[in-house]
N, C-alpha and C. Protein backbone atom coordinates (compact mmCIF):
# COMPACT_ATOMS: atom_id res chain seq x y z
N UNK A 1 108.99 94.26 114.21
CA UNK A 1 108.21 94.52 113.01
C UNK A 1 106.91 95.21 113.41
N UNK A 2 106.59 96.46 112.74
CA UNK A 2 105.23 96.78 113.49
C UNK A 2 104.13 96.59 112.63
N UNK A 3 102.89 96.59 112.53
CA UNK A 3 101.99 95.81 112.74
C UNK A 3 101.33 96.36 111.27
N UNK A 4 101.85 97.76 110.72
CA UNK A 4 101.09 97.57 109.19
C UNK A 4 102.22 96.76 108.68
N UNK A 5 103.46 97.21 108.51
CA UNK A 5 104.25 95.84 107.89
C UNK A 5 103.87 94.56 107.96
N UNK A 6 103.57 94.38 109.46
CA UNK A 6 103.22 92.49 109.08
C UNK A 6 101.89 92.56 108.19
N UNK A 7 101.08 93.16 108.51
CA UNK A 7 99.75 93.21 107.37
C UNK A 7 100.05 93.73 106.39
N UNK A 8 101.26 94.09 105.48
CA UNK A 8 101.56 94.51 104.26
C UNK A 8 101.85 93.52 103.90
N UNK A 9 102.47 92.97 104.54
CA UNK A 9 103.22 91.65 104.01
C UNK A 9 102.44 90.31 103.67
N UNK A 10 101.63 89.74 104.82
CA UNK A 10 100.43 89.20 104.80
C UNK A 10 99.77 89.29 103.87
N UNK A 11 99.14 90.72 103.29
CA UNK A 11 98.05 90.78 102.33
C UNK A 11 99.14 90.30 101.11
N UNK A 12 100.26 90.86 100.79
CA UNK A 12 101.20 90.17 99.68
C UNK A 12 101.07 88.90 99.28
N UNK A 13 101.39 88.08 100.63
CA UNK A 13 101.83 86.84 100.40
C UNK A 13 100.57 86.09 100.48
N UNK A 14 99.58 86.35 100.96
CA UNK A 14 98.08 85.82 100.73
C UNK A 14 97.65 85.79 99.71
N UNK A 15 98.04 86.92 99.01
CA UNK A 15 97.17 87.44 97.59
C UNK A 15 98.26 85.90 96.88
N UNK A 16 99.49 85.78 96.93
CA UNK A 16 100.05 85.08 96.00
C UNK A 16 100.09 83.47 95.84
N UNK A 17 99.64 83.39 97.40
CA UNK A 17 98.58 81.73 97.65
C UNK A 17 97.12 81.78 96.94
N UNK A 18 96.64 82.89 96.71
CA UNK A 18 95.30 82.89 95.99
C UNK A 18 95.67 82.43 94.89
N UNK A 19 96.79 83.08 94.29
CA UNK A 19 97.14 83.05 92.91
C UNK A 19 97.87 81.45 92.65
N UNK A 20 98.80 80.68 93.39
CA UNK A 20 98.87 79.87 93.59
C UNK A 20 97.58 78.83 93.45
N UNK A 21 97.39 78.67 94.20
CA UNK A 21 95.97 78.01 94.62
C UNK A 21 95.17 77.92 92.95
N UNK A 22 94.89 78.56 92.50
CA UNK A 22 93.92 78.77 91.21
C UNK A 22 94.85 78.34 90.27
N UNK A 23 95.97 78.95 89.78
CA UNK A 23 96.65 77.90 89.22
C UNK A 23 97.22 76.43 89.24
N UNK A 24 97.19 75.55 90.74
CA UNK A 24 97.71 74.48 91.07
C UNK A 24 95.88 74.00 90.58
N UNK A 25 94.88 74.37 90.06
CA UNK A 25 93.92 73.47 89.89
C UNK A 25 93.88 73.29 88.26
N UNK A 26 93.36 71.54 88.38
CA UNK A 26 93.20 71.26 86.45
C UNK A 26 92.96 72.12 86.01
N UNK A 27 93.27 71.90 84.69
CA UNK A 27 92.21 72.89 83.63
C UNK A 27 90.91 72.47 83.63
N UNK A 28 90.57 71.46 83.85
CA UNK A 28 88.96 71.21 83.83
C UNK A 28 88.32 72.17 85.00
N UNK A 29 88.96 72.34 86.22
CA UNK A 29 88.43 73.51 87.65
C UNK A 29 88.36 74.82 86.66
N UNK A 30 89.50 74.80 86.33
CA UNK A 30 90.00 76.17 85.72
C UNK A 30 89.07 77.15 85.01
N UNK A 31 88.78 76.07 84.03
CA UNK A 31 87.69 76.50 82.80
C UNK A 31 86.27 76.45 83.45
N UNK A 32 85.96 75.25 84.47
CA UNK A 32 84.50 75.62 84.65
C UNK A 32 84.71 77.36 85.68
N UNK A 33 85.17 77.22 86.37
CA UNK A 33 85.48 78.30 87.43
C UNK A 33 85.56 80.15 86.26
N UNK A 34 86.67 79.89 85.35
CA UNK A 34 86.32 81.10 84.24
C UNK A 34 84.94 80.79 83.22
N UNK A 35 84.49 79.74 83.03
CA UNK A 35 83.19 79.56 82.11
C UNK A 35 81.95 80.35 83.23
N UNK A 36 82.16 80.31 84.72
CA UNK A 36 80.94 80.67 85.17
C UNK A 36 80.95 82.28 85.27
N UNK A 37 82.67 82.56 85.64
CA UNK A 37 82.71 83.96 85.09
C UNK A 37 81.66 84.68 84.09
N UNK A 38 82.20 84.12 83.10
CA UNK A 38 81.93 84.43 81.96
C UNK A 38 80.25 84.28 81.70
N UNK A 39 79.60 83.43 81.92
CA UNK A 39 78.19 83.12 81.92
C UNK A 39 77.42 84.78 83.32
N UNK A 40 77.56 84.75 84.19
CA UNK A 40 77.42 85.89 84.91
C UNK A 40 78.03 87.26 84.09
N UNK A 41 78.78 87.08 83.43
CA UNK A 41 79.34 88.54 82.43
C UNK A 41 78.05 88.75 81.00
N UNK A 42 78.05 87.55 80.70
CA UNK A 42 77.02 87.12 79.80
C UNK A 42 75.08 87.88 80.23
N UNK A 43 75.07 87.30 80.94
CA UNK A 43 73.80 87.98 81.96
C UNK A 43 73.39 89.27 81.74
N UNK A 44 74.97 89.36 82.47
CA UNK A 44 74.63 91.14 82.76
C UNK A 44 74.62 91.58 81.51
N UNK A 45 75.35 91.37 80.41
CA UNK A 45 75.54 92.15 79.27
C UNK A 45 74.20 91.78 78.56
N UNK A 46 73.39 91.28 78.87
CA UNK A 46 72.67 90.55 78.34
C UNK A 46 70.90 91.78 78.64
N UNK A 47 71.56 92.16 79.86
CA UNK A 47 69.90 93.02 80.51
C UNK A 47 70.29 94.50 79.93
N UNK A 48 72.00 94.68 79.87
CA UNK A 48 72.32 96.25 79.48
C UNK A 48 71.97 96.23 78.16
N UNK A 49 72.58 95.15 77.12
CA UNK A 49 72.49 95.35 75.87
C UNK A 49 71.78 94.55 75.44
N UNK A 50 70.71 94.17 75.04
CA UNK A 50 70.35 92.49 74.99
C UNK A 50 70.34 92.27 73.45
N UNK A 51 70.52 93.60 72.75
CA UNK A 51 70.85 92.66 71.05
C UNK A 51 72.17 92.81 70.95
N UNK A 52 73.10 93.04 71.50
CA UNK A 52 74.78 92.45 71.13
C UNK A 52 74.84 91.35 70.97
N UNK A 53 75.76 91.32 69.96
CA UNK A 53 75.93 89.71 69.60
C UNK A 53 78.04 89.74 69.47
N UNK A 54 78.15 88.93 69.92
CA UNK A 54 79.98 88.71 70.12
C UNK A 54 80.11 87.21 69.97
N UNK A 55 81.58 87.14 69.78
CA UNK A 55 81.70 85.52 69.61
C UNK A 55 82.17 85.27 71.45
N UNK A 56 81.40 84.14 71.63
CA UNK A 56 81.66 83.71 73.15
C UNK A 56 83.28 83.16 73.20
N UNK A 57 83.46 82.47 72.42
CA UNK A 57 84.57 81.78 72.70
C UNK A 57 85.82 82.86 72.82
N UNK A 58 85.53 83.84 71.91
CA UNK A 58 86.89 85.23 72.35
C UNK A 58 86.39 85.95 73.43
N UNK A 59 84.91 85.93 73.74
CA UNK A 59 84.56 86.75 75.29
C UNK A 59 85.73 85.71 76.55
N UNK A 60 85.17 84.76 76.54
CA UNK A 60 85.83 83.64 77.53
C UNK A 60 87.42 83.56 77.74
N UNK A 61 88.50 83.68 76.25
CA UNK A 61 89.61 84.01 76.29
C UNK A 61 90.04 85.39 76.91
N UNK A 62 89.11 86.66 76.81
CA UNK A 62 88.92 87.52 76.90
C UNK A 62 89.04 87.79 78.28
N UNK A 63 87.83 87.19 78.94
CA UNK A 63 87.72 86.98 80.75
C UNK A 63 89.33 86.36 80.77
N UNK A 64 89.24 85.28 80.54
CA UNK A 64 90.40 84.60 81.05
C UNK A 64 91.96 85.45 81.35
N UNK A 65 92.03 85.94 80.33
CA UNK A 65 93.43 87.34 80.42
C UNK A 65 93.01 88.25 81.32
N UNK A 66 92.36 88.30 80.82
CA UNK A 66 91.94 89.93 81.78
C UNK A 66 92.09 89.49 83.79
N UNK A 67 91.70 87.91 84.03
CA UNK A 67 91.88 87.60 84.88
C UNK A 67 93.36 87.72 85.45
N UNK A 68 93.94 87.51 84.65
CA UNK A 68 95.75 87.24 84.66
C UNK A 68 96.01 88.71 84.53
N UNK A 69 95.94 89.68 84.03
CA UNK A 69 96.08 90.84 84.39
C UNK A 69 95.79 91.77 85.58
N UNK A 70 94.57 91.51 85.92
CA UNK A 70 94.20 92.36 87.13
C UNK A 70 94.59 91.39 88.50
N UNK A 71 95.24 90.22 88.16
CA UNK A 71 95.80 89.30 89.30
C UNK A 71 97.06 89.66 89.98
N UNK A 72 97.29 89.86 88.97
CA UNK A 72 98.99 90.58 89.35
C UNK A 72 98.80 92.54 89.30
N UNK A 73 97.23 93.12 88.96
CA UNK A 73 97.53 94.54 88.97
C UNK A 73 97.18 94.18 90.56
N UNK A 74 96.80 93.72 90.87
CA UNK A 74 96.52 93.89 92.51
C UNK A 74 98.10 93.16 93.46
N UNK A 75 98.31 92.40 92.89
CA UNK A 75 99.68 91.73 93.22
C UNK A 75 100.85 92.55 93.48
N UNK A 76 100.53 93.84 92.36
CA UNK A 76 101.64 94.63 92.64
C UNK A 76 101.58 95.86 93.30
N UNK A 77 100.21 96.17 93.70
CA UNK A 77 99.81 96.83 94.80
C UNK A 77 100.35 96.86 96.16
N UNK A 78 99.73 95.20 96.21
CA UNK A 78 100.15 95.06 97.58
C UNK A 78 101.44 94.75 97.65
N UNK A 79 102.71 94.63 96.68
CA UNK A 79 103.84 93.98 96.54
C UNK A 79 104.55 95.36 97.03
N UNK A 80 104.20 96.05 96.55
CA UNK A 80 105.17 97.78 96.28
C UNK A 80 104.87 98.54 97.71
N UNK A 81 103.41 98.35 98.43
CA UNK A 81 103.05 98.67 99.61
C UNK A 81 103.69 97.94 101.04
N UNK A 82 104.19 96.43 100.84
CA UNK A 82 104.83 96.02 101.45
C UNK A 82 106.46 96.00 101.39
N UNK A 83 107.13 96.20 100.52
CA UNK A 83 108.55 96.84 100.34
C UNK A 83 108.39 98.78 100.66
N UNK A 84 107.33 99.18 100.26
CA UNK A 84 107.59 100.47 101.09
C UNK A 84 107.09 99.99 102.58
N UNK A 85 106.27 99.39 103.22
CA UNK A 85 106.31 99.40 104.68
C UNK A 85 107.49 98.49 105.42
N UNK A 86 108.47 98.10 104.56
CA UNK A 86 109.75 97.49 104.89
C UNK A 86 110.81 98.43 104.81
N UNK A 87 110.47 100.08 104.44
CA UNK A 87 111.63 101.33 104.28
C UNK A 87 112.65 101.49 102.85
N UNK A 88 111.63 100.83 101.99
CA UNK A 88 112.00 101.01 100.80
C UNK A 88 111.51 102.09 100.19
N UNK A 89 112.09 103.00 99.43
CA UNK A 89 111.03 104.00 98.36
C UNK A 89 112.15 103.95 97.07
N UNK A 90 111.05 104.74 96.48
CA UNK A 90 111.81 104.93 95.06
C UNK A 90 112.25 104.23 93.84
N UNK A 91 113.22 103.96 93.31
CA UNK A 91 113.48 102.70 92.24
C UNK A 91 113.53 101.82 92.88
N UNK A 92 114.31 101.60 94.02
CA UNK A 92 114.41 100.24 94.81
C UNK A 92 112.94 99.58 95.50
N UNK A 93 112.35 100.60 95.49
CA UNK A 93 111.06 100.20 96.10
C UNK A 93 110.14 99.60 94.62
N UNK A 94 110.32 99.85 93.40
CA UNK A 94 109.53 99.67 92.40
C UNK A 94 110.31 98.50 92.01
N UNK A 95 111.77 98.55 91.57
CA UNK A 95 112.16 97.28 91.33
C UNK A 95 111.96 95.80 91.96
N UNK A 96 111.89 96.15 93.30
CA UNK A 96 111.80 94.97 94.16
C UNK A 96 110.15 94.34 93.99
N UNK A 97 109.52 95.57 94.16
CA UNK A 97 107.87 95.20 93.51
C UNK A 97 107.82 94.66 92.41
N UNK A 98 108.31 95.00 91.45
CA UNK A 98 107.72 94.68 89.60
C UNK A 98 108.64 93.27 89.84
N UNK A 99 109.79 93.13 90.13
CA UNK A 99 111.05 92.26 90.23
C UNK A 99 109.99 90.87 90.56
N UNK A 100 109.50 91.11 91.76
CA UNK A 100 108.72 90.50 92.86
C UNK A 100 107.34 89.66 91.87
N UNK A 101 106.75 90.30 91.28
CA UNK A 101 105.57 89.99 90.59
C UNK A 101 106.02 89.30 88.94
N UNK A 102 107.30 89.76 88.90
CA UNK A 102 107.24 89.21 87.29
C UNK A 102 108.19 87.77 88.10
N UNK A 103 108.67 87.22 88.93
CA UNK A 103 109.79 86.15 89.14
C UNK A 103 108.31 85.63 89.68
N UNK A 104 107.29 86.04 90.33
CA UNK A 104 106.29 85.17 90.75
C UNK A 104 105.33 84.67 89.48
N UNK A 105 104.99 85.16 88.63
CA UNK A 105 104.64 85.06 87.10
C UNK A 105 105.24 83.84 86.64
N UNK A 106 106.12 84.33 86.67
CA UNK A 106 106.93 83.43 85.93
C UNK A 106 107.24 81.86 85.99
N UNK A 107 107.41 81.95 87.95
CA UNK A 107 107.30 80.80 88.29
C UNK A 107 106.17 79.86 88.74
N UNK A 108 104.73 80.72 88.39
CA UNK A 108 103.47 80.28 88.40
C UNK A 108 103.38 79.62 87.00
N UNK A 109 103.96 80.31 85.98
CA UNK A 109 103.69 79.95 84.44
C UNK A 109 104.17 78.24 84.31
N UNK A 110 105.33 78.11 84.97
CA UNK A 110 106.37 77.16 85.15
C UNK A 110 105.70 76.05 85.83
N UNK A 111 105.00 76.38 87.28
CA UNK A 111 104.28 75.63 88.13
C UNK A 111 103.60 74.62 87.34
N UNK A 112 102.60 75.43 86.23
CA UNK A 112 101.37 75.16 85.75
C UNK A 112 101.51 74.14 84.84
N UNK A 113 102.98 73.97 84.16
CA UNK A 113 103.72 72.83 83.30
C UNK A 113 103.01 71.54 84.02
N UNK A 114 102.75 71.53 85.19
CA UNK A 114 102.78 70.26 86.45
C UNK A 114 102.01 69.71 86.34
N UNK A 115 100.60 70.69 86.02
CA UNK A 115 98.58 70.31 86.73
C UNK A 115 98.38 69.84 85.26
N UNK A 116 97.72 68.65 85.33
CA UNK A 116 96.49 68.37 84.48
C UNK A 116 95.94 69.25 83.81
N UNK A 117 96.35 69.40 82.36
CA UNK A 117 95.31 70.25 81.45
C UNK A 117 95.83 71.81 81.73
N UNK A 118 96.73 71.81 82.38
CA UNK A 118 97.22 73.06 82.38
C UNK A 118 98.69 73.57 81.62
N UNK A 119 98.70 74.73 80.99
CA UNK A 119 100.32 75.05 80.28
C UNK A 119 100.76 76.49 80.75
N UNK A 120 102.05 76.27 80.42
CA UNK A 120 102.80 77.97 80.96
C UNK A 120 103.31 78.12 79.70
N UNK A 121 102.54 79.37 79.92
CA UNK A 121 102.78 80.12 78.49
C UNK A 121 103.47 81.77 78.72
N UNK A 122 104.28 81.97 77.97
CA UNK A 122 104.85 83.17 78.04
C UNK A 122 104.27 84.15 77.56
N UNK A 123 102.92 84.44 77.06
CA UNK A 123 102.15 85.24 76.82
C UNK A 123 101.70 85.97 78.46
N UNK A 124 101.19 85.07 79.19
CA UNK A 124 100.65 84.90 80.27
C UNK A 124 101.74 85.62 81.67
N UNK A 125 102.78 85.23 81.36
CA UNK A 125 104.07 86.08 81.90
C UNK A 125 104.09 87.43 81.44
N UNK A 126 104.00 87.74 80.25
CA UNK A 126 103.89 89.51 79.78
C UNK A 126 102.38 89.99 80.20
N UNK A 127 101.08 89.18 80.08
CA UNK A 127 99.65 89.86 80.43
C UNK A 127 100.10 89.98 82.08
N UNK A 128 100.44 88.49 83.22
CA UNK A 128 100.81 89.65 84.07
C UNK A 128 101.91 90.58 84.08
N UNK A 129 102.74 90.80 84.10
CA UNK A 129 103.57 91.40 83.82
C UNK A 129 103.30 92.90 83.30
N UNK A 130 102.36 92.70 82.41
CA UNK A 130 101.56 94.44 81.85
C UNK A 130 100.48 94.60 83.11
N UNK A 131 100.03 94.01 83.49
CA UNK A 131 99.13 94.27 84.86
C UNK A 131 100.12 94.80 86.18
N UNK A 132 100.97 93.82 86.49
CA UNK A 132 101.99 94.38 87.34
C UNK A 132 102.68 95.61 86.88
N UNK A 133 103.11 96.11 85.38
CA UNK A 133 103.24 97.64 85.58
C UNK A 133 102.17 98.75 85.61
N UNK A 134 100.93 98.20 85.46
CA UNK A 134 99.89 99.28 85.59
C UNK A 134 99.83 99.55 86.89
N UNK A 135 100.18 98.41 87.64
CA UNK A 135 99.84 98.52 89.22
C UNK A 135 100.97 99.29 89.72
N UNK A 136 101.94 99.39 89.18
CA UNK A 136 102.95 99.98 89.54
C UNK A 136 102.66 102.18 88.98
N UNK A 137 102.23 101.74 88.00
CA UNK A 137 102.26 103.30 87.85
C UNK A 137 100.83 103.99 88.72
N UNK A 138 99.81 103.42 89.13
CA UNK A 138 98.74 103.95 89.56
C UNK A 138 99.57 103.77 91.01
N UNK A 139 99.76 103.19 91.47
CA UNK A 139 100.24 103.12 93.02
C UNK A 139 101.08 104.36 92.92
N UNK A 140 102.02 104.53 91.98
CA UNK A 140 103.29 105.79 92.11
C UNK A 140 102.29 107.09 92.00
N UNK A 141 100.97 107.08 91.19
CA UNK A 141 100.11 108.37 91.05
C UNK A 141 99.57 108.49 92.35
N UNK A 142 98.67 107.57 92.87
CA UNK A 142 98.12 107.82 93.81
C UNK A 142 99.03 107.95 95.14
N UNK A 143 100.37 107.61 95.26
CA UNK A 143 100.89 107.94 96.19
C UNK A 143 101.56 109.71 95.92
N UNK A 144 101.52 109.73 94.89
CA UNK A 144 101.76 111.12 94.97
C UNK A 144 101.30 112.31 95.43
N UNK A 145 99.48 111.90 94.35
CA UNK A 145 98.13 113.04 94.92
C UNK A 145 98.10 112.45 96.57
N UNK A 146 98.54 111.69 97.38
CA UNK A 146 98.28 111.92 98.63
C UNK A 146 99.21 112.55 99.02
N UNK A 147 100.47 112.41 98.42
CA UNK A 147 101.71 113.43 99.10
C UNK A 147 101.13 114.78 99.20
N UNK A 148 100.69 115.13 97.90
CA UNK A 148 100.34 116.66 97.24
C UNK A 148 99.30 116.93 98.44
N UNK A 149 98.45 116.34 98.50
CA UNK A 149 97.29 116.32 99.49
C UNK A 149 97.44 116.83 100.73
N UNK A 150 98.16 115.88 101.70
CA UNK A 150 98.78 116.49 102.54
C UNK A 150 99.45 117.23 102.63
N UNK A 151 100.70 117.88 101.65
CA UNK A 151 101.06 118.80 101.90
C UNK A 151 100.21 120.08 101.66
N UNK A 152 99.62 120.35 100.77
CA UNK A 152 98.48 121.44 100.69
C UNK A 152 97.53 121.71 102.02
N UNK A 153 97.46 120.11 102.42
CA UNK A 153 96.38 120.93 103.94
C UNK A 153 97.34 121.08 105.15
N UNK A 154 98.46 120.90 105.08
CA UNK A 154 99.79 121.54 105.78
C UNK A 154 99.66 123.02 105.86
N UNK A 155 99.66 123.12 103.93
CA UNK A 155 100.23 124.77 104.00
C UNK A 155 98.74 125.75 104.12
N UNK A 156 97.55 124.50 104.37
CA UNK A 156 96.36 125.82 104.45
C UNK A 156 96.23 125.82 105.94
N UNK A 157 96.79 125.29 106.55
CA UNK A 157 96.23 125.92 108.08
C UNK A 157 97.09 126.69 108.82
């Protein structure tokens, strides 16, 4: 195995103990841990705009998804980067990624049935799930403009 694969893989399966990890805690961790989010979001919005006025309690639901989205847009980053450094490309390389992130979703949603104060909700399976295909189409763009990239400074020298 050479040595970006094992660190493709690594950063994968790390990222999905993070994700693990945060879900195996109560909802009481849960909520203070997104409430402080949210209080630091509060702040800042607070020096940019300081007469906005919003309802907190949909800001906080708000953080909270958005957390579950960009959890799995990074999830499927590194998911799709480690099946291509395993000699995958193409559909098989995207299926096994998206495949990869929505069966981990899913069975995080499931997990969460377990913890104190916590529920799996199938909403939460489609928010990641829409994060895991964003991650999937920006990874397919940006692997492209680097294809394009390199080949252009190929054909200029």
């Amino acid at each position: 195995m050479t040595a970006y694969k094992s660190i493709s893989w690594i950063a994968a399966i790390s990222w999905m103990a993070v994700i693990f990890y945060l879900s195996h805690q109560p909802g009481s961790a849960s909520s203070d841990l997104s409430s402080g989010v949210v209080v630091a979001l509060l702040n800042f919005v607070e020096q940019v705009a300081p007469n906005l006025e919003f309802d907190i309690d949909s800001f906080h639901t708000f953080v909270r998804k958005n957390a579950h989205f960009f959890a799995y847009f990074l999830l499927s980053l590194l998911s799709f980067n480690a099946w291509r450094s395993s000699g995958f490309r193409g559909l098989k390389q995207l299926l096994l990624g998206l495949g990869m992130c929505v069966l981990f979703a899913t069975t995080d949603e499931f997990h969460q049935l377990f913890i104190d104060g916590r529920s799996g909700e199938a909403r939460d399976v489609l928010i990641d799930s829409a994060g895991a295909s964003l991650g999937m189409v920006v990874y397919i763009i940006t692997d492209e403009l680097w294809r394009l990239r390199g080949k252009s400074a190929a054909n200029s020298r």
